[in-house]
Structures are given as structure tokens and as C-alpha cells.
N, C-alpha and C. Protein backbone atom coordinates (compact mmCIF):
# COMPACT_ATOMS: atom_id res chain seq x y z
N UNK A 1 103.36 114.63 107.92
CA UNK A 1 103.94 115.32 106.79
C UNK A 1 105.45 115.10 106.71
N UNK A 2 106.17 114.43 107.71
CA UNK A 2 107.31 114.50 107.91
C UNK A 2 107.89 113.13 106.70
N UNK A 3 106.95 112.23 106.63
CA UNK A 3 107.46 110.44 105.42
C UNK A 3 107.07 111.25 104.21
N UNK A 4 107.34 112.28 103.55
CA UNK A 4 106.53 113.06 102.54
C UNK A 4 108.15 113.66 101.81
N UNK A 5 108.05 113.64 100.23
CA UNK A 5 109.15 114.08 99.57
C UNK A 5 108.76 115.32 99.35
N UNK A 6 109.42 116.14 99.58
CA UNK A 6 109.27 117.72 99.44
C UNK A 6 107.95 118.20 98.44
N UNK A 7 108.62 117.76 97.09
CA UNK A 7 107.94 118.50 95.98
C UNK A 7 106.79 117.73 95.66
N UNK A 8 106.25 116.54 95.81
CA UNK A 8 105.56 115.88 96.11
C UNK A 8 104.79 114.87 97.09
N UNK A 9 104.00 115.26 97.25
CA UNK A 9 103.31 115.07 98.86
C UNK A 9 102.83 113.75 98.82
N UNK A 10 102.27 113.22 97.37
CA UNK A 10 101.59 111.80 97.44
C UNK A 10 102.71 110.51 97.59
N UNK A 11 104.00 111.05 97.53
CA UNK A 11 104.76 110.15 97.90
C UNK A 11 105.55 109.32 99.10
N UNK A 12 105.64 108.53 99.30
CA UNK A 12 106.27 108.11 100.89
C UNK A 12 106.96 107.74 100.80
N UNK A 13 108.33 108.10 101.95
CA UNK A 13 109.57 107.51 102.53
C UNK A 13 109.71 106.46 103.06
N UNK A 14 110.23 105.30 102.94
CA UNK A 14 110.49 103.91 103.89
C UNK A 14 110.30 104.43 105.14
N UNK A 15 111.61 105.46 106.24
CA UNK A 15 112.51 105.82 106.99
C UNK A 15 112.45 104.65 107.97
N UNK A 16 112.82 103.00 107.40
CA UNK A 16 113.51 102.45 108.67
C UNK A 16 114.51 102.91 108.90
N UNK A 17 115.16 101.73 110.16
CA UNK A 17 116.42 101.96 110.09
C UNK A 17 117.17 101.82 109.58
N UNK A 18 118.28 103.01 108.79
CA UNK A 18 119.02 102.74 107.99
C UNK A 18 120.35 101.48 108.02
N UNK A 19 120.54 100.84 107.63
CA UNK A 19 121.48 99.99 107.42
C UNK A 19 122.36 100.38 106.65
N UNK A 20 123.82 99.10 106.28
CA UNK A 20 125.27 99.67 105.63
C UNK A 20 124.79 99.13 103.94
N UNK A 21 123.53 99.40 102.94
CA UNK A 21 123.07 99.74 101.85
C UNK A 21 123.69 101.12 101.46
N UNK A 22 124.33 101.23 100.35
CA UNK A 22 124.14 102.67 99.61
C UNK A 22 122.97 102.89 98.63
N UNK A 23 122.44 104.17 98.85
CA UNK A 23 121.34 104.48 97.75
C UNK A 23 122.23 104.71 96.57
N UNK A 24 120.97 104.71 95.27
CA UNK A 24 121.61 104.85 94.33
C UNK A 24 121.11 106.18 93.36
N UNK A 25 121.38 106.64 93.01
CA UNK A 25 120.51 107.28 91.58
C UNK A 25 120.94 107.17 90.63
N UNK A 26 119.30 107.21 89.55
CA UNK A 26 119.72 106.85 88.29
C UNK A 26 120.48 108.19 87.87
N UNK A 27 120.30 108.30 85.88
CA UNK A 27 121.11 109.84 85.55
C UNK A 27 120.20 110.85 85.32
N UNK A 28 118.72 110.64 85.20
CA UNK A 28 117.94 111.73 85.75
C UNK A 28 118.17 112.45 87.04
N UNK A 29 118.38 111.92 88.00
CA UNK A 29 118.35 112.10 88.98
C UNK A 29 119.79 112.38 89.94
N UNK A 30 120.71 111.78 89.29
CA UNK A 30 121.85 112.06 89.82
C UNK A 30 122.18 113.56 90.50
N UNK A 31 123.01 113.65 91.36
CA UNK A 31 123.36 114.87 91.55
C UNK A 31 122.34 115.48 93.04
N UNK A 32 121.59 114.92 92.93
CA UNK A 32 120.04 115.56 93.64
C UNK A 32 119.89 115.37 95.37
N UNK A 33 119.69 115.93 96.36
CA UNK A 33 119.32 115.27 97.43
C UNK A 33 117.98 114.80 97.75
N UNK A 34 118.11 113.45 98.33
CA UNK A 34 116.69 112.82 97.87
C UNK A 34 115.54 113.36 99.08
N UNK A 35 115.93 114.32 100.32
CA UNK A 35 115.54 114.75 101.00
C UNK A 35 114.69 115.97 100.60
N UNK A 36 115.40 116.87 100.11
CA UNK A 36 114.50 118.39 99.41
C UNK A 36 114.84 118.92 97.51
N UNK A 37 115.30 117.26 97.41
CA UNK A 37 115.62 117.34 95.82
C UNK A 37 116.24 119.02 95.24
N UNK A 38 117.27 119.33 96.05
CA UNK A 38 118.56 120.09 95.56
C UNK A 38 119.64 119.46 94.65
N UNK A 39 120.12 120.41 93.94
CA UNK A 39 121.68 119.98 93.74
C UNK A 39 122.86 120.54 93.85
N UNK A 40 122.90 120.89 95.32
CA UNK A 40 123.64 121.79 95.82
C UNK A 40 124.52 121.01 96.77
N UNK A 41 126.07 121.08 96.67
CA UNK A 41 126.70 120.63 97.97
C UNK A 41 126.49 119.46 98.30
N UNK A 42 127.14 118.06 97.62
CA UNK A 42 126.45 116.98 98.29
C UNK A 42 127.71 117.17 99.76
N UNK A 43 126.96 115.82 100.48
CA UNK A 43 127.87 116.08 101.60
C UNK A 43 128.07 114.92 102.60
N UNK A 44 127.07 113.93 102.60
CA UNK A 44 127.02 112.99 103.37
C UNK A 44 126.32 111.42 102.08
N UNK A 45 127.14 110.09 102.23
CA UNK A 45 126.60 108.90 101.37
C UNK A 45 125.04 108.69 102.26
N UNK A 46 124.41 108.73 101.29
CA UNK A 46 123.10 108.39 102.06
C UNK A 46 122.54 106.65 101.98
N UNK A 47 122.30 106.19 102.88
CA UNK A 47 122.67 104.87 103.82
C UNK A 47 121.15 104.39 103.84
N UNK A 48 120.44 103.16 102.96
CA UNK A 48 119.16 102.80 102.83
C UNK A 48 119.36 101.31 103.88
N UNK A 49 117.54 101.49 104.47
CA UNK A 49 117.97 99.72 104.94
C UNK A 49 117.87 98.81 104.08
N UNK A 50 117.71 97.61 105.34
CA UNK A 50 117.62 95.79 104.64
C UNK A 50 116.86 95.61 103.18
N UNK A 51 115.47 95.99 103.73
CA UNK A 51 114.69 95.50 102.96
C UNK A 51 114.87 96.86 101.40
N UNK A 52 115.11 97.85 101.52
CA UNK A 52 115.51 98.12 100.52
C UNK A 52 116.46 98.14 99.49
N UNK A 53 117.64 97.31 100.45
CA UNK A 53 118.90 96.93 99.88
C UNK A 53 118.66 95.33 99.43
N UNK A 54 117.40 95.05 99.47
CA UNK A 54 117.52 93.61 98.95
C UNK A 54 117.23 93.65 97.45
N UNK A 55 117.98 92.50 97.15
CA UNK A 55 117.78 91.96 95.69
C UNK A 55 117.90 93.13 94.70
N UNK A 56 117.32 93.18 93.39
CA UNK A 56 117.64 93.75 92.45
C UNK A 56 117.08 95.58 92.99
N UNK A 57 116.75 95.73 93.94
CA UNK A 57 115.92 96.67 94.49
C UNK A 57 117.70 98.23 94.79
N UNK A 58 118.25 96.75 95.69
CA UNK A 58 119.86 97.80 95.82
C UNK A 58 120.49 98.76 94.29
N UNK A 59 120.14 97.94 93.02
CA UNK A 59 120.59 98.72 91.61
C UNK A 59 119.75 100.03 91.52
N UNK A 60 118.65 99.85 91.84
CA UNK A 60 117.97 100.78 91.41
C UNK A 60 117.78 102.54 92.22
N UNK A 61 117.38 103.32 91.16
CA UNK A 61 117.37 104.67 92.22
C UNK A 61 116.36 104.99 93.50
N UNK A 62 116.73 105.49 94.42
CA UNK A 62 116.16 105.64 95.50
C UNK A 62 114.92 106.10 95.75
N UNK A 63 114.89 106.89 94.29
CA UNK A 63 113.82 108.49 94.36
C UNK A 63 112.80 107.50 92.64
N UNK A 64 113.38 107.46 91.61
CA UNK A 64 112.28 107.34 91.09
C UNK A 64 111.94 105.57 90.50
N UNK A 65 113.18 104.65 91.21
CA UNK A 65 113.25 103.21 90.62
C UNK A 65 113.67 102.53 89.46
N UNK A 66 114.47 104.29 88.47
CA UNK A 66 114.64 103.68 87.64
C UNK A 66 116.47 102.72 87.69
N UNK A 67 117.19 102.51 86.91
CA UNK A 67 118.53 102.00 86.70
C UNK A 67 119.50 102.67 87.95
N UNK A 68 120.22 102.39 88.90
CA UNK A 68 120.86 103.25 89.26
C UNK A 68 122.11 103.45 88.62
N UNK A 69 122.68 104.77 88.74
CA UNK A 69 124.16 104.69 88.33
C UNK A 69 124.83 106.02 88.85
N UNK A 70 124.48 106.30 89.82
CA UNK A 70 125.75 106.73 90.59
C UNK A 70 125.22 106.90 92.13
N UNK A 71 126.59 107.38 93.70
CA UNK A 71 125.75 106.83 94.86
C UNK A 71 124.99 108.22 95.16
N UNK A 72 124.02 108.03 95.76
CA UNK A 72 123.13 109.46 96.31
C UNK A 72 124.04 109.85 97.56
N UNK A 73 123.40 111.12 97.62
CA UNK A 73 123.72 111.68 98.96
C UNK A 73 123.64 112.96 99.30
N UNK A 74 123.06 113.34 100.34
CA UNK A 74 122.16 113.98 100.81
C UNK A 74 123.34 116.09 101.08
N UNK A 75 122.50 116.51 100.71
CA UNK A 75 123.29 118.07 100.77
C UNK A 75 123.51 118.12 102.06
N UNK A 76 123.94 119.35 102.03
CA UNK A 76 124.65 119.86 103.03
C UNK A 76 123.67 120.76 104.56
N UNK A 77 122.97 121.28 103.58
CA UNK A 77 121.39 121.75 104.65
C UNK A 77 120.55 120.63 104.86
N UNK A 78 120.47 119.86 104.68
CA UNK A 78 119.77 118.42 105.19
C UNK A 78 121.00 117.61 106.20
N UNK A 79 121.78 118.16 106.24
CA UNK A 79 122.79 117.50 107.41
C UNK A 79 122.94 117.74 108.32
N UNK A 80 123.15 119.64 108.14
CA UNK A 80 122.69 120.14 109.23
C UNK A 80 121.43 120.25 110.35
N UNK A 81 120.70 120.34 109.49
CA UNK A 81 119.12 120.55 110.02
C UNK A 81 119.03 118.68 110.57
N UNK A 82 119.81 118.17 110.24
CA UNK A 82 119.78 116.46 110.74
C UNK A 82 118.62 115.92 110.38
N UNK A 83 118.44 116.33 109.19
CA UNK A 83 116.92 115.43 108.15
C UNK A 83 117.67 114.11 107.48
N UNK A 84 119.04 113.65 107.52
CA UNK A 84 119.56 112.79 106.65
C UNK A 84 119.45 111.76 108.40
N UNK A 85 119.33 112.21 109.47
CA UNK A 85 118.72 110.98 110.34
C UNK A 85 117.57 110.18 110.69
N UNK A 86 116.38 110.88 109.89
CA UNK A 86 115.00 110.44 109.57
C UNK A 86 114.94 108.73 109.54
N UNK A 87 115.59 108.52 108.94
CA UNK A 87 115.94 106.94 108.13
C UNK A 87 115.93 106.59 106.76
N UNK A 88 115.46 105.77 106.36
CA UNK A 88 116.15 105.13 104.89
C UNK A 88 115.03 106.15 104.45
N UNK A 89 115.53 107.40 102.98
CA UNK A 89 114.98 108.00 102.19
C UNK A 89 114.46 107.56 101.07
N UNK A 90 114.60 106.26 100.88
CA UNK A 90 113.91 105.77 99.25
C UNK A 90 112.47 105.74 99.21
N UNK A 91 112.01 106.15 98.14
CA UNK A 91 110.09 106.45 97.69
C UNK A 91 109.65 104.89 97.70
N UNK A 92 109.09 104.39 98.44
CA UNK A 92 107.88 103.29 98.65
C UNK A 92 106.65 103.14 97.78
N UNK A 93 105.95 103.94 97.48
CA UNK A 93 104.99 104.06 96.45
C UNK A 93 105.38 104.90 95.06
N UNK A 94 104.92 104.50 93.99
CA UNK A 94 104.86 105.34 93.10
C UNK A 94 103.98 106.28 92.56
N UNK A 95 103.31 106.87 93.49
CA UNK A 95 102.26 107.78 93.48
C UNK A 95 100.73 107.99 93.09
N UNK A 96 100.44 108.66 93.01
CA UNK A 96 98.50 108.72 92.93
C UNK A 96 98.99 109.11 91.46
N UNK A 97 99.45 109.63 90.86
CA UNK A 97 99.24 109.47 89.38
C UNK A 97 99.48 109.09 88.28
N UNK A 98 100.52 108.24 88.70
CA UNK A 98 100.92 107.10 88.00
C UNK A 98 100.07 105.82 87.87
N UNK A 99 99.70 106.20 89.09
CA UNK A 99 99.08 104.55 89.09
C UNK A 99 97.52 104.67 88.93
N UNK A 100 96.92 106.69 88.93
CA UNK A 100 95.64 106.54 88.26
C UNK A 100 96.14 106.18 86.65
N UNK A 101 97.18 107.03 86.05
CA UNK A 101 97.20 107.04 84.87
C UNK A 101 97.41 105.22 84.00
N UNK A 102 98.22 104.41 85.02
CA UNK A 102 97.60 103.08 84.38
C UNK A 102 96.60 102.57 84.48
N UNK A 103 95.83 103.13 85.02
CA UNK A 103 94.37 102.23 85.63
C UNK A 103 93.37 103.31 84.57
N UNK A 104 93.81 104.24 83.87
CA UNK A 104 92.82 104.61 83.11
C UNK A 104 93.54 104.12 81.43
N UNK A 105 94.75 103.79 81.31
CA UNK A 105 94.97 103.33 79.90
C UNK A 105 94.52 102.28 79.87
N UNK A 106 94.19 101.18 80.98
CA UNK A 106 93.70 99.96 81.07
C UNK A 106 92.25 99.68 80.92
N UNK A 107 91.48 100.87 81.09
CA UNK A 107 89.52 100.95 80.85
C UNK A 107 89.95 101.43 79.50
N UNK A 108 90.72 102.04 79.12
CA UNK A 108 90.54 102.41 77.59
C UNK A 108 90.84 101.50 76.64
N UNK A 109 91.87 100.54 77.25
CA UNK A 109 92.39 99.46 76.24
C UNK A 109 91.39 98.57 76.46
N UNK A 110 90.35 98.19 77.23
CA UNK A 110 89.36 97.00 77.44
C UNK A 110 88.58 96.78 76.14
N UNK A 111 88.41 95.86 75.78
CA UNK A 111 88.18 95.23 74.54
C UNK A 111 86.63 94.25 74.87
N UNK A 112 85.69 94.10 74.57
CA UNK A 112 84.62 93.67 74.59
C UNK A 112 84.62 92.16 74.00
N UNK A 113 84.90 91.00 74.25
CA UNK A 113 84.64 89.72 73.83
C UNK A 113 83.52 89.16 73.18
N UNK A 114 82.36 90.13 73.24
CA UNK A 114 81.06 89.78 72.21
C UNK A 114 81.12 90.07 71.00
């Protein structure tokens, strides 16, 4: 339960080791800690690894993939409690219902060739 984003459970955390990557968030999301999704007190730059700092992957937000545009970073009760040492916080999957919900617009859009 611990690779798990607070408010949503079907989601998973990288937590390698973090490397010198900054996360990003988009402007939904800005403001937020990507640990217990507050917006209280930021307090520490939160620090993603390699493989998530590669390629066009570094622009994007940590938490939902969209555009990034400004740096994340983790509150002030996640610093303490030393949850911002877990490792790299960015979401790995995009969840059980996203990805039922394309897989059912896709049986609905199926088109019959006879």
C-alpha cells in the first residue's frame, strides 16, 4: 500500500532512485503535493529519476501527464514524516478507469465490415 497515491489506490508510484530530474506539474495540478495531494506549505523540490526524466517524459506532470508548467514539490508534513524519501513520486500507470473507459468507447465504436 505504500507505491499507492493517497486518494487513489489504482494508481502506482515509480519510487526509484531519485536522480537530479525536477518533477513538474501541469496548471491543474500545480500547487499540490504529489505525495498526499495537499496544497499546503510547499517545502522541499521534488527530485524524479532517469528513466522518468527521459525524453519528452521530463515536460510533463508527475501526477497526471499532462503539459508541465511549474516545479512540484512536496509539503511540509511529507518531509517531516520523510515520505518525500520513498523515491521518484511520478504515477506509472494511468489507472483502471481510464483505461476501462477506452476499451469500452472502442466496443462501442466497432463497426461491422459486412
Amino acid at each position: 500500500m505504500d507505491n499507492m497515491a493517497k486518494h487513489h489506490p489504482d494508481l502506482i508510484m515509480c519510487l526509484k532512485t531519485k536522480g537530479l530530474g525536477i518533477g513538474k506539474l501541469c496548471k491543474n495540478c500545480s500547487g499540490k503535493c504529489p505525495i498526499c495531494d495537499s496544497y499546503s506549505k510547499p517545502f522541499i523540490l521534488v527530485r524524479i529519476c532517469k528513466s522518468c526524466f527521459f525524453g519528452s517524459l521530463k515536460l510533463r506532470c508527475i501526477i497526471c501527464g499532462s503539459e508541465g508548467f511549474s516545479d512540484a514539490y512536496y509539503c511540509k508534513e511529507c518531509v517531516i514524516l520523510e515520505k518525500d524519501r520513498d523515491g521518484c513520486p511520478r504515477i506509472i500507470n494511468i489507472g483502471s478507469s481510464r483505461s476501462d473507459l477506452f476499451y469500452e468507447k472502442k466496443k462501442y465504436n466497432f463497426k461491422n465490415s459486412n
